[in-house]
Structure formats: structure tokens, C-alpha cells
Protein backbone atom coordinates (compact mmCIF):
# COMPACT_ATOMS: atom_id res chain seq x y z
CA UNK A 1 8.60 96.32 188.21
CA UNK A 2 10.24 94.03 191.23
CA UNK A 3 13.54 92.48 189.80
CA UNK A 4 14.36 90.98 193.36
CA UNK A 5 16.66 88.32 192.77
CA UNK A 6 17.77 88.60 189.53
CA UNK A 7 20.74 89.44 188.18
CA UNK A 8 20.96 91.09 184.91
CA UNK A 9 24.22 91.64 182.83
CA UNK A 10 24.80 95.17 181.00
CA UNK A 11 27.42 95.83 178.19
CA UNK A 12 28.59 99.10 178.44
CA UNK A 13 27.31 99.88 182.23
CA UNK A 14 29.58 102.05 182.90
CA UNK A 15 28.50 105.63 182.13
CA UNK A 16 26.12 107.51 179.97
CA UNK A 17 22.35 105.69 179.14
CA UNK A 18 24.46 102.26 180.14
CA UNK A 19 24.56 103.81 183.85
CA UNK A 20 21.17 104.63 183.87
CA UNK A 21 20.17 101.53 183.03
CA UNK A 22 22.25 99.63 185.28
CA UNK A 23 20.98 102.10 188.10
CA UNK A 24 17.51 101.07 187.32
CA UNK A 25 18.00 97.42 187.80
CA UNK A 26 19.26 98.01 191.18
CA UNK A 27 16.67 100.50 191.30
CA UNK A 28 13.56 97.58 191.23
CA UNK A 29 15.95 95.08 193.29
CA UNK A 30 18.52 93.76 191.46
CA UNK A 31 21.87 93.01 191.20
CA UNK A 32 23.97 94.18 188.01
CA UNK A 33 27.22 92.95 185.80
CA UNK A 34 28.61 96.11 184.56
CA UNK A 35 30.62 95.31 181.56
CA UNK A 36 33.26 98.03 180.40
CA UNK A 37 35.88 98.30 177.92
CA UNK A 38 38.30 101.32 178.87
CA UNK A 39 35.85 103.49 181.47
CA UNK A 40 37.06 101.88 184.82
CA UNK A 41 36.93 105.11 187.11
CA UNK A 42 33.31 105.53 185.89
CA UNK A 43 32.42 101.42 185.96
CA UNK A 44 33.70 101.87 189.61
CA UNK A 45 31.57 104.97 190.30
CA UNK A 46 28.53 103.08 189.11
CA UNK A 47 29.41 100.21 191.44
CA UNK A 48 29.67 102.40 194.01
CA UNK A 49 26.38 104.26 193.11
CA UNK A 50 24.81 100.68 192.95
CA UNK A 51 26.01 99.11 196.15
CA UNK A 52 24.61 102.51 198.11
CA UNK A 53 21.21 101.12 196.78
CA UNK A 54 21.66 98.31 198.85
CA UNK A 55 22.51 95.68 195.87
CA UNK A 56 25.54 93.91 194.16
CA UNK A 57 27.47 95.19 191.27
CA UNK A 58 30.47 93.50 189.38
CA UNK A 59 33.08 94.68 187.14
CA UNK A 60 33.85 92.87 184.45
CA UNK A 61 36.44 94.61 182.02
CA UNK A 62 36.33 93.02 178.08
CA UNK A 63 37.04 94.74 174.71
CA UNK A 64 33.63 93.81 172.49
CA UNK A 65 36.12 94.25 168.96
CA UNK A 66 37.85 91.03 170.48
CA UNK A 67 35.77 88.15 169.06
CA UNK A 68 37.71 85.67 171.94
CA UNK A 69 36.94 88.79 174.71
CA UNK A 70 33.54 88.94 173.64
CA UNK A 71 33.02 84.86 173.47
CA UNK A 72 34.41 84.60 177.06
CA UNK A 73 31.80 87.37 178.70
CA UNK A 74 29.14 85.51 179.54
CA UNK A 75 31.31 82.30 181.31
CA UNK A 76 33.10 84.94 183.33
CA UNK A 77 29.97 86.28 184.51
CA UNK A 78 27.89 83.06 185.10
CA UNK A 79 31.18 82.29 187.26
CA UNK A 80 29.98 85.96 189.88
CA UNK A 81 26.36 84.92 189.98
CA UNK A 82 23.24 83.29 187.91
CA UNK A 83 22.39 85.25 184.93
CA UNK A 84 18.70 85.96 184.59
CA UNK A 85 18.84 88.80 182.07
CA UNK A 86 21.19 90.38 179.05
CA UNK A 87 21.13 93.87 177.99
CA UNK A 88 23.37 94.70 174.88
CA UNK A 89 23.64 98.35 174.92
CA UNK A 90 27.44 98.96 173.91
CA UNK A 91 28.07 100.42 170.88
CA UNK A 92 30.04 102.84 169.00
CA UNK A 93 28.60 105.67 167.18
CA UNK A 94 30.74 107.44 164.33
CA UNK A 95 30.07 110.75 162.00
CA UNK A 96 30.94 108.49 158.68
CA UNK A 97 29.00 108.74 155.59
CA UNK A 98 29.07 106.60 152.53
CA UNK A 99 32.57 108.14 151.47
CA UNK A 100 34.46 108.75 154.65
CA UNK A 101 33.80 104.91 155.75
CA UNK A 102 36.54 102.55 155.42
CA UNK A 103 36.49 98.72 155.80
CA UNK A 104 38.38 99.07 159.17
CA UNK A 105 36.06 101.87 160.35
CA UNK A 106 33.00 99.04 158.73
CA UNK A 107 34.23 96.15 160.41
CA UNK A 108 34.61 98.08 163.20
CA UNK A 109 30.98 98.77 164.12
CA UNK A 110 30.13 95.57 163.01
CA UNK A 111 31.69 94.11 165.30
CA UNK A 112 30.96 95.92 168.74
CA UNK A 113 27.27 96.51 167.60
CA UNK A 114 26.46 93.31 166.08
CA UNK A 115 28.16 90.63 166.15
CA UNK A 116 29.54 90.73 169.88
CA UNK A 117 25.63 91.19 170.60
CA UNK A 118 24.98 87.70 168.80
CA UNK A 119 27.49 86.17 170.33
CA UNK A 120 26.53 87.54 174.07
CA UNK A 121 23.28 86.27 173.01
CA UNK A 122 23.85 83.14 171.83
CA UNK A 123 25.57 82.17 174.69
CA UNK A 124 23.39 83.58 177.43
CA UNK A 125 21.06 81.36 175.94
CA UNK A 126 22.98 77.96 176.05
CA UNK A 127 24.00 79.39 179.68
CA UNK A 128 20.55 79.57 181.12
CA UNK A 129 19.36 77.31 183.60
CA UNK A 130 15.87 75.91 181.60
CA UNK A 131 13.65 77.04 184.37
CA UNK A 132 14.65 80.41 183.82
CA UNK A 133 12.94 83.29 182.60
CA UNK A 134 15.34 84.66 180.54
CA UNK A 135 15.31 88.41 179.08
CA UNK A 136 17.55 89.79 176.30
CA UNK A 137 16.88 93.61 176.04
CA UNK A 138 19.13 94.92 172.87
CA UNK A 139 19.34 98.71 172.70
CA UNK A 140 18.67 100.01 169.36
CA UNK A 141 18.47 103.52 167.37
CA UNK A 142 15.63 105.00 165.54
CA UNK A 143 18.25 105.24 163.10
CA UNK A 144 17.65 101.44 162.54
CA UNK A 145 13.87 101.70 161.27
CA UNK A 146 14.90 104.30 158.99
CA UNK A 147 18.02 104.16 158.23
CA UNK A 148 19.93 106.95 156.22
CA UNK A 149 22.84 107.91 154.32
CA UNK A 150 24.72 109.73 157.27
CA UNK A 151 26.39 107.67 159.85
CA UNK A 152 26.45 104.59 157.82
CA UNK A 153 28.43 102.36 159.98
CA UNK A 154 26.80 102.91 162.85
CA UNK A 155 23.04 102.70 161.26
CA UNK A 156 23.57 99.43 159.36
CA UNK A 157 25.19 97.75 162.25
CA UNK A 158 21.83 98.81 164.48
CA UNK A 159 19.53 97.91 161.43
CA UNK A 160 21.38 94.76 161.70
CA UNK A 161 20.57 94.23 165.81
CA UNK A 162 17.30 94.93 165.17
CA UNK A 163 16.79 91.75 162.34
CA UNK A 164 18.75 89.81 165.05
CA UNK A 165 16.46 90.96 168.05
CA UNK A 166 13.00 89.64 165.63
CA UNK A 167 14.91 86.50 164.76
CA UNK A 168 16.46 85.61 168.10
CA UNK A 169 13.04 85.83 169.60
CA UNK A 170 11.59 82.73 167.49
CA UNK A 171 14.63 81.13 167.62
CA UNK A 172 15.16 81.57 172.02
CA UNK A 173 11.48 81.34 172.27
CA UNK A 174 9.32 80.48 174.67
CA UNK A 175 12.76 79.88 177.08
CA UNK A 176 13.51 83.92 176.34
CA UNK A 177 12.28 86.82 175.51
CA UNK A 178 13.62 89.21 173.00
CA UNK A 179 13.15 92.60 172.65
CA UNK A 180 14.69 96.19 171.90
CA UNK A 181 14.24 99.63 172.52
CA UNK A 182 15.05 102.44 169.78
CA UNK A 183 16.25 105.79 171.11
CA UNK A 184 16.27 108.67 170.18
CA UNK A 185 17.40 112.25 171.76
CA UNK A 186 18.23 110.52 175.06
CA UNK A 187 21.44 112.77 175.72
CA UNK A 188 23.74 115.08 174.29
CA UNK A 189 26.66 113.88 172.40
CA UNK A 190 29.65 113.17 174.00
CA UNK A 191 31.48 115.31 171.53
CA UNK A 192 29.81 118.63 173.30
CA UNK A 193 26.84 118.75 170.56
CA UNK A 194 23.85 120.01 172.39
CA UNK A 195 22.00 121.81 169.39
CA UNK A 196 17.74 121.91 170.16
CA UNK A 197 18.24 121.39 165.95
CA UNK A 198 17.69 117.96 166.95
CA UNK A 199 14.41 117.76 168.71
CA UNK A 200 12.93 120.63 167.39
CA UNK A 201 10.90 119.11 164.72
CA UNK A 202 9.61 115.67 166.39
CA UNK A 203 6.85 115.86 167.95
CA UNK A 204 7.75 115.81 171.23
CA UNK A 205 9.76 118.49 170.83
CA UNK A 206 12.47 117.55 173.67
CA UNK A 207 14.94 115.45 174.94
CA UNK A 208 14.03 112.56 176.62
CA UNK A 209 14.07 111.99 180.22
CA UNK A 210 16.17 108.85 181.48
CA UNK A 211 14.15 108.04 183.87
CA UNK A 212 11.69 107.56 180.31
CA UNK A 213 14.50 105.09 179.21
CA UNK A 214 14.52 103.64 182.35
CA UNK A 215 10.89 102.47 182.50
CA UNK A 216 10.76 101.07 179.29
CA UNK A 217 14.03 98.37 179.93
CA UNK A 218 12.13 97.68 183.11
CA UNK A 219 9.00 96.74 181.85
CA UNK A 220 10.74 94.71 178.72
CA UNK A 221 12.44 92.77 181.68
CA UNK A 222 10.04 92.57 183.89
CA UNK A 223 6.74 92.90 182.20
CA UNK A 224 4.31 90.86 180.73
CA UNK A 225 6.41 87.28 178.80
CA UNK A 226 3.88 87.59 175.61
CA UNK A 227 5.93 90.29 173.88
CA UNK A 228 8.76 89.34 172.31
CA UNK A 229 10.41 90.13 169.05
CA UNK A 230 9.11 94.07 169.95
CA UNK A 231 10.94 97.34 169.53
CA UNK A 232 10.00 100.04 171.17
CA UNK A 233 10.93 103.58 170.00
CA UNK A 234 11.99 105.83 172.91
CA UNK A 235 12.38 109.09 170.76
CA UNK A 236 9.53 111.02 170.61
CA UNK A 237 8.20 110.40 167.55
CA UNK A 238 11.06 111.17 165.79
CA UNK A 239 11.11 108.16 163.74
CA UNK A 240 7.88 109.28 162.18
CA UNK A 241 9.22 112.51 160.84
């Protein structure tokens, strides 16, 4: 998957499955935005990481629960180099069920995981130059195909981005694609919790690789322009079970 000459803006680049996706871009031959809100040692390590490969990498710092931030993203990046690609794969991810959740803790994920997504996207898409081919990758949860009572937040907001990714691609179609991938046990949680609990009932009974995460955004950006409006699950089955 050659992705010479493109340039392909990530939200949340910075560290965890962000950085792996921003190293597989430069990976295939591109160049990357790394967005970041707060992780600027680790956006710069990336950059670092990214420029050994031989390609560019920009910074560009922006808090996605400021609706002006998140609205002036795409003009600041169109301003470092021609956008040929969007991947919106920041998010927040809280333990809240049905009782713990508050409207600030709501509006919250709502924000950063859905609506700063439409916005990216809707402007990427007025931003586009119309020969381009023009990719929006949004990175999605199994959670989101069957969603459940614990985290609620957090698995409305992604059941939420993936209506948006089926809609956006008949609405940016044929000028861009749409498309999403659903994870599932990609890594451990931040928060130290590395239980096998997780993965040992699906049936691939593991974590994931992300170099497996890896391929996938490559071929949505890269691969064949008839799919569109797709989600792919990255989780082992574990949507099934």
C-alpha cells in the first residue's frame, strides 16, 4: 500500500494505537499531521520516530472539547501541506455506567468522539482540492455494533461515529471515501489493566497485533475506492460473542 505523496492528518497521533498509525503512514511513504491535545513529549517522539523514516511530520496542538479548536484544525493544517487523507482516532474512553454518568461527563464524550469528528470531517471535505482522492478513516469500537450498558458515554458516542461514518459516505461520495475500523483488544489499558479476562473467550483468543491495525488503515486508505460506508472489526471476533 504506496501512500507516496500524500499527506494524511491523524487526531490523536501522538502515542498509543494513534502512533502506530501515524508510523504506518510514513511507513508506505507518507507524510503525517500529528494532532495532540496535552501529549507533546510523546507527539515530539513520534515526529522524531517519523522523520528517521525518511518523511515529514507536523505538530499541531488543539483541544477536540473546544468546538472553535476543533473548527480551526483542518485550516491550520491545509496551511503545512495538502491534505489527502483524515483519520479521526481521538477519543476518550471512561468506566461510567448508566448511574455514574453525568451530563458533563455525557457531553464530554460527545464532544471529542463525535462531534469534533463531524466537524474535522465536514471540513476536510469542503477543503479538498476536487481532483483529490480523498480518504476519511474514523476509528471505531466493537463496542459500537453492540453496544452495552457499561461504559455508556463512551459506547454511544462511538455508536454515534459509526451512523456518521455510513452517512458521510453517501453524502462525500464519489469525491471521498468513508470508512471505519472497530477494535477490539488492541492494547492494554492505560490504567495498568492487562487481565487475559478479556480475550479469553473470543475466538481469537489474543490481543491483537498493531501491525494487524496497521494493515487494515492502510488498505482503507489506500485500497480499492469501491468500499465506502464499511467497518471493519479488528477484534477477533469478539463482537460475535
Amino acid at each position: 500500500m504506496n501512500l507516496a505523496g500524500k499527506t494524511v492528518l491523524i487526531t490523536g497521533g501522538a502515542h498509543r494505537v494513534g502512533k502506530a498509525l501515524a508510523l504506518a503512514v510514513a511507513q508506505s511513504g507518507g507524510d503525517v499531521i500529528i494532532h495532540y491535545g496535552r501529549s507533546t513529549s510523546q507527539a515530539r517522539e513520534t515526529q522524531a520516530e517519523i522523520e528517521n523514516l525518511g518523511q515529514a511530520a507536523y505538530l499541531l496542538q488543539a483541544d477536540l472539547s473546544d468546538p472553535e479548536q476543533v473548527q480551526e484544525l483542518i485550516g491550520r493544517a491545509i496551511q503545512i501541506a495538502t491534505l489527502d487523507a483524515l483519520v479521526n482516532n481521538a477519543a476518550i474512553f471512561e468506566s461510567l455506567d448508566w448511574e455514574d454518568t453525568d451530563l458533563e461527563s455525557w457531553n464530554r464524550h460527545m464532544m471529542i468522539n463525535l462531534t469534533a469528528p463531524f466537524l474535522l470531517s465536514q471540513a476536510f471535505a469542503k477543503a479538498i482540492a476536487p481532483q483529490k482522492d480523498g480518504r476519511i478513516v474514523n476509528i471505531l469500537d466493537w463496542r459500537a455494533l453492540r453496544p452495552g450498558a457499561d461504559h455508556l458515554p463512551y459506547t454511544i458516542s462511538k455508536a454515534g461515529l459509526a451512523a456518521l461514518t455510513q452517512s458521510l459516505a453517501q453524502a462525500l461520495g464519489p469525491k471521498i471515501t468513508v470508512n471505519g475500523i472497530a477494535l477490539g483488544a488492541i492494547l492494554p489499558p492505560s490504567d495498568g489493566g492487562t487481565s487475559d479476562e478479556i480475550v479469553r473467550n473470543i475466538p481469537a483468543q489474543r490481543w491483537a497485533d498493531l501491525d494487524e491495525v496497521q494493515q487494515t488503515l492502510l488498505f482503507l486508505l489506500a485500497g480499492p475506492r469501491y468500499i465506502t460506508g464499511e467497518i471493519i472489526h479488528v477484534d477477533g471476533g469478539r463482537q460475535l460473542v
